[in-house]
PDB file of N, CA and C in Angstrom:
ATOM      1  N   UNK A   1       0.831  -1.201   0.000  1.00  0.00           N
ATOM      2  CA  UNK A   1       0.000   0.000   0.000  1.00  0.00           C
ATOM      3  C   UNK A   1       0.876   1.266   0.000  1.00  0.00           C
ATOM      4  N   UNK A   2       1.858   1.191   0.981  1.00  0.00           N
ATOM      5  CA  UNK A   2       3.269   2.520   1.097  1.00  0.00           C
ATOM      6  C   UNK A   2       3.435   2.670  -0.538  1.00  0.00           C
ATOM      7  N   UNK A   3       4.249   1.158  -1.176  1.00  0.00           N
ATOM      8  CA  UNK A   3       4.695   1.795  -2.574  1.00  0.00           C
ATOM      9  C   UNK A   3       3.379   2.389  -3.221  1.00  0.00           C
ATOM     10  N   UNK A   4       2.404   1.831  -3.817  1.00  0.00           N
ATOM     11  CA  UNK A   4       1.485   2.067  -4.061  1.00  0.00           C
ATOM     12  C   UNK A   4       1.073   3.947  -4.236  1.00  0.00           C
ATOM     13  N   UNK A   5       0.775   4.498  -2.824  1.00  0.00           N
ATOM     14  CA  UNK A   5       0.716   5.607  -2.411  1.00  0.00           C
ATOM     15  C   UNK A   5       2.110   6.569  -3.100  1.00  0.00           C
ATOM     16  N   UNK A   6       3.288   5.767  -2.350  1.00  0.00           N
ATOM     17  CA  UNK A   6       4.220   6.677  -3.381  1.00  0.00           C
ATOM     18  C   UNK A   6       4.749   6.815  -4.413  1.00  0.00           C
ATOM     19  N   UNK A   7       4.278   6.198  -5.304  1.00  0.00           N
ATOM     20  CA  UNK A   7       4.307   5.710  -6.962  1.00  0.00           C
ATOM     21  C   UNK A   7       3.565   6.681  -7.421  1.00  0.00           C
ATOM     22  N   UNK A   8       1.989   7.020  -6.732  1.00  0.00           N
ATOM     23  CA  UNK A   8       0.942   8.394  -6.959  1.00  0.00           C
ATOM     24  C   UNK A   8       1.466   9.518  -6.816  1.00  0.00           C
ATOM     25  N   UNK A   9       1.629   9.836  -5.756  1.00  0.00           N
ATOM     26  CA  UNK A   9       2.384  10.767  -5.288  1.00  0.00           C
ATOM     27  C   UNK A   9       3.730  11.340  -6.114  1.00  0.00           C
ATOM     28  N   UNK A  10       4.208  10.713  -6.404  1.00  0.00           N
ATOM     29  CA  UNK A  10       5.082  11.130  -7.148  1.00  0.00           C
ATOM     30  C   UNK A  10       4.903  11.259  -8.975  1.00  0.00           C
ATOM     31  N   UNK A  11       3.983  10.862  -8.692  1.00  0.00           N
ATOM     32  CA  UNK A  11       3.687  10.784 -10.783  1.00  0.00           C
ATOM     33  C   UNK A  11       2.814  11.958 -10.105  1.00  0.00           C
ATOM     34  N   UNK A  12       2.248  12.435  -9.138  1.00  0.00           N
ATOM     35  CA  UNK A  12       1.398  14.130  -8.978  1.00  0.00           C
ATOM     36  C   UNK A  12       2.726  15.281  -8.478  1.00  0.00           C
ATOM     37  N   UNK A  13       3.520  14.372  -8.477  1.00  0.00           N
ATOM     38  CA  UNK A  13       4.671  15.600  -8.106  1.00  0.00           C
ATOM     39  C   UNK A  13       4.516  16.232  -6.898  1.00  0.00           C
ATOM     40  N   UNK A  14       3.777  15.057  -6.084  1.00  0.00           N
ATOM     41  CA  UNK A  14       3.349  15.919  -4.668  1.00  0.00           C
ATOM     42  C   UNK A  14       4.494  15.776  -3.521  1.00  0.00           C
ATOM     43  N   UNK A  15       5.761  14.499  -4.120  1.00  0.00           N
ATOM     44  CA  UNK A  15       7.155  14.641  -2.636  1.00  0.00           C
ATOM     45  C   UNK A  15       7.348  15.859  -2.954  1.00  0.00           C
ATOM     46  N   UNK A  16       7.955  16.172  -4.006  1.00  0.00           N
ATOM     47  CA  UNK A  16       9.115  17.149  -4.096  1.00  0.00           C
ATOM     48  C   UNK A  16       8.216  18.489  -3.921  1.00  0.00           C
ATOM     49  N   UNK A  17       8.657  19.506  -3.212  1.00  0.00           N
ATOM     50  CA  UNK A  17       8.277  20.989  -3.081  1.00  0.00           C
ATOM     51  C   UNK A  17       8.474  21.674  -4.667  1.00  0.00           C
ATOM     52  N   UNK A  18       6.927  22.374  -4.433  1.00  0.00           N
ATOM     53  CA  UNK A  18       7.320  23.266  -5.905  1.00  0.00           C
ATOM     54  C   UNK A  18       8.561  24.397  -5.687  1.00  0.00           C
ATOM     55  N   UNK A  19       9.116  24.584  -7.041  1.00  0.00           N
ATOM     56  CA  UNK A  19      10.031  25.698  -6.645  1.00  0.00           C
ATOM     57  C   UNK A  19       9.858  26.840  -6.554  1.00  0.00           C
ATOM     58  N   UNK A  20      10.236  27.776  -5.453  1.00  0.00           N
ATOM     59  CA  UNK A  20       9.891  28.981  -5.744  1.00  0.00           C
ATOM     60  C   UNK A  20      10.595  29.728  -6.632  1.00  0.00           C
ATOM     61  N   UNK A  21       9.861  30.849  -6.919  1.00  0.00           N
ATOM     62  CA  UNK A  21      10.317  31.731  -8.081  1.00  0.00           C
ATOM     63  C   UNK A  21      10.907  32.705  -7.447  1.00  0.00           C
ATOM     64  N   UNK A  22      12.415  33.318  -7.362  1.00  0.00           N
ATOM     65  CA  UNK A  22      12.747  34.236  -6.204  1.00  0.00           C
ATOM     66  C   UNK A  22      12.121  35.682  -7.136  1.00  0.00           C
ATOM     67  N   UNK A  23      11.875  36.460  -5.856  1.00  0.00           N
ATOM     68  CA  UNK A  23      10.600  38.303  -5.732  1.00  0.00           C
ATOM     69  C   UNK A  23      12.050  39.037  -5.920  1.00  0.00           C
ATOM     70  N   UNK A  24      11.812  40.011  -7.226  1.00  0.00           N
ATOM     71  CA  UNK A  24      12.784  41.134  -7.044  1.00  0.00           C
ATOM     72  C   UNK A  24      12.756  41.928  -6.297  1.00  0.00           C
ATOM     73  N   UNK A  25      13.508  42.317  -5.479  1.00  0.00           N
ATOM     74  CA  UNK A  25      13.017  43.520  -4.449  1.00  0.00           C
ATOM     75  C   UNK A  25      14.099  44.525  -4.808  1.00  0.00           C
ATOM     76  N   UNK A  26      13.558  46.037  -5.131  1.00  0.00           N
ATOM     77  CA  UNK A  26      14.465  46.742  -4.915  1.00  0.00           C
ATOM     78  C   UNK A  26      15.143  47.958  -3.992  1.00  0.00           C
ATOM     79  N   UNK A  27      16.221  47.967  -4.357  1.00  0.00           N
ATOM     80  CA  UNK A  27      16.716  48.629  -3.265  1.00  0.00           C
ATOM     81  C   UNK A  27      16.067  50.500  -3.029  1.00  0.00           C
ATOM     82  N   UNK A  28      16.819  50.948  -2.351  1.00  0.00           N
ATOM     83  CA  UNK A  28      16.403  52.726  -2.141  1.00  0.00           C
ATOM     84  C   UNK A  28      16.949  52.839  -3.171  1.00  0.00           C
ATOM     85  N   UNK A  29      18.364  52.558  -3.368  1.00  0.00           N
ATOM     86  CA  UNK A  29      19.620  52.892  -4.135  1.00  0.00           C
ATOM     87  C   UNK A  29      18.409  52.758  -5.662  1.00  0.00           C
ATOM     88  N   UNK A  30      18.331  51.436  -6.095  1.00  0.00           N
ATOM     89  CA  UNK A  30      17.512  50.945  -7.254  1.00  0.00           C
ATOM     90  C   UNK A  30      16.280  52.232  -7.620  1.00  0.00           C
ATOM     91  N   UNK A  31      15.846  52.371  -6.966  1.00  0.00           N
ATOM     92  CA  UNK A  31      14.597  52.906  -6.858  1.00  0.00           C
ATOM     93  C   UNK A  31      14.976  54.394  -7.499  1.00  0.00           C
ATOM     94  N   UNK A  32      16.169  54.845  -6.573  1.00  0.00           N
ATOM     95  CA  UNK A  32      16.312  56.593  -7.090  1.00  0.00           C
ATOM     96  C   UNK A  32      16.916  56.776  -8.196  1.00  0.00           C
ATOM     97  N   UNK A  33      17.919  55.749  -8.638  1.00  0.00           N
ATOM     98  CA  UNK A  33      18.515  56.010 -10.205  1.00  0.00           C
ATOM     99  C   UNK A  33      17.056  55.512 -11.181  1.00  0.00           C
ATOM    100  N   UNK A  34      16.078  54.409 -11.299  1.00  0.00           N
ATOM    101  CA  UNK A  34      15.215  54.563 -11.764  1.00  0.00           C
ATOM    102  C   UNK A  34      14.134  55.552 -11.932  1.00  0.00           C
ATOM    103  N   UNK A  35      14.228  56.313 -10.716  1.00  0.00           N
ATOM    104  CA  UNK A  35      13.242  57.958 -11.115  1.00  0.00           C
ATOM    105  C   UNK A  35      13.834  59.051 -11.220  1.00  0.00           C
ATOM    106  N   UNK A  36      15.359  58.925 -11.892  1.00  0.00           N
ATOM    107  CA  UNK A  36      16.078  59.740 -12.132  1.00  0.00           C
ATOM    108  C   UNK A  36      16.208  59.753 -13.886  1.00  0.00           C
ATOM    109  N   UNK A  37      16.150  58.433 -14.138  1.00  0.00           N
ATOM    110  CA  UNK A  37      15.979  58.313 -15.622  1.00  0.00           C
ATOM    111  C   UNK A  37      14.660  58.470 -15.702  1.00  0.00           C
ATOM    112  N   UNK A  38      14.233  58.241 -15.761  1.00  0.00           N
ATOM    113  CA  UNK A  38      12.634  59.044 -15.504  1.00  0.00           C
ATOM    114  C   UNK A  38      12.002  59.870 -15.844  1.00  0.00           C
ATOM    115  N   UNK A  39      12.749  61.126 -14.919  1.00  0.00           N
ATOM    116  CA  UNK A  39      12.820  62.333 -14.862  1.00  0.00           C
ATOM    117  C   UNK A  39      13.795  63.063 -16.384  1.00  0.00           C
ATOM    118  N   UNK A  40      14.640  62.237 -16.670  1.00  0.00           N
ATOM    119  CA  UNK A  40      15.620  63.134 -17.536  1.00  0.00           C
ATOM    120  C   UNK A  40      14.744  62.569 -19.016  1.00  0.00           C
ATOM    121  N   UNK A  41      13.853  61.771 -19.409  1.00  0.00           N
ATOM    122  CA  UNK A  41      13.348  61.860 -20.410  1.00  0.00           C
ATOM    123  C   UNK A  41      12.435  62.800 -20.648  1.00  0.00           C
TER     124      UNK A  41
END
């Protein structure tokens, strides 16, 4: 029944963790040269 269960489980891709997608975050720094070009168009 164990194999069974994990034979499913794994053809649903449910062991392995989905991957995350890494979040851009930007910085202050990022942020002020982007509304600096911005500004100069």
């Amino acid at each position: 029944m164990k194999a069974w269960f994990e034979k499913i489980t794994a053809q649903l891709n449910a062991l392995s963790a989905p991957r995350m997608q890494p979040i851009p975050i930007r910085s202050d720094q990022q942020r002020r040269l982007a509304e600096e070009r911005r500004r100069r168009r």
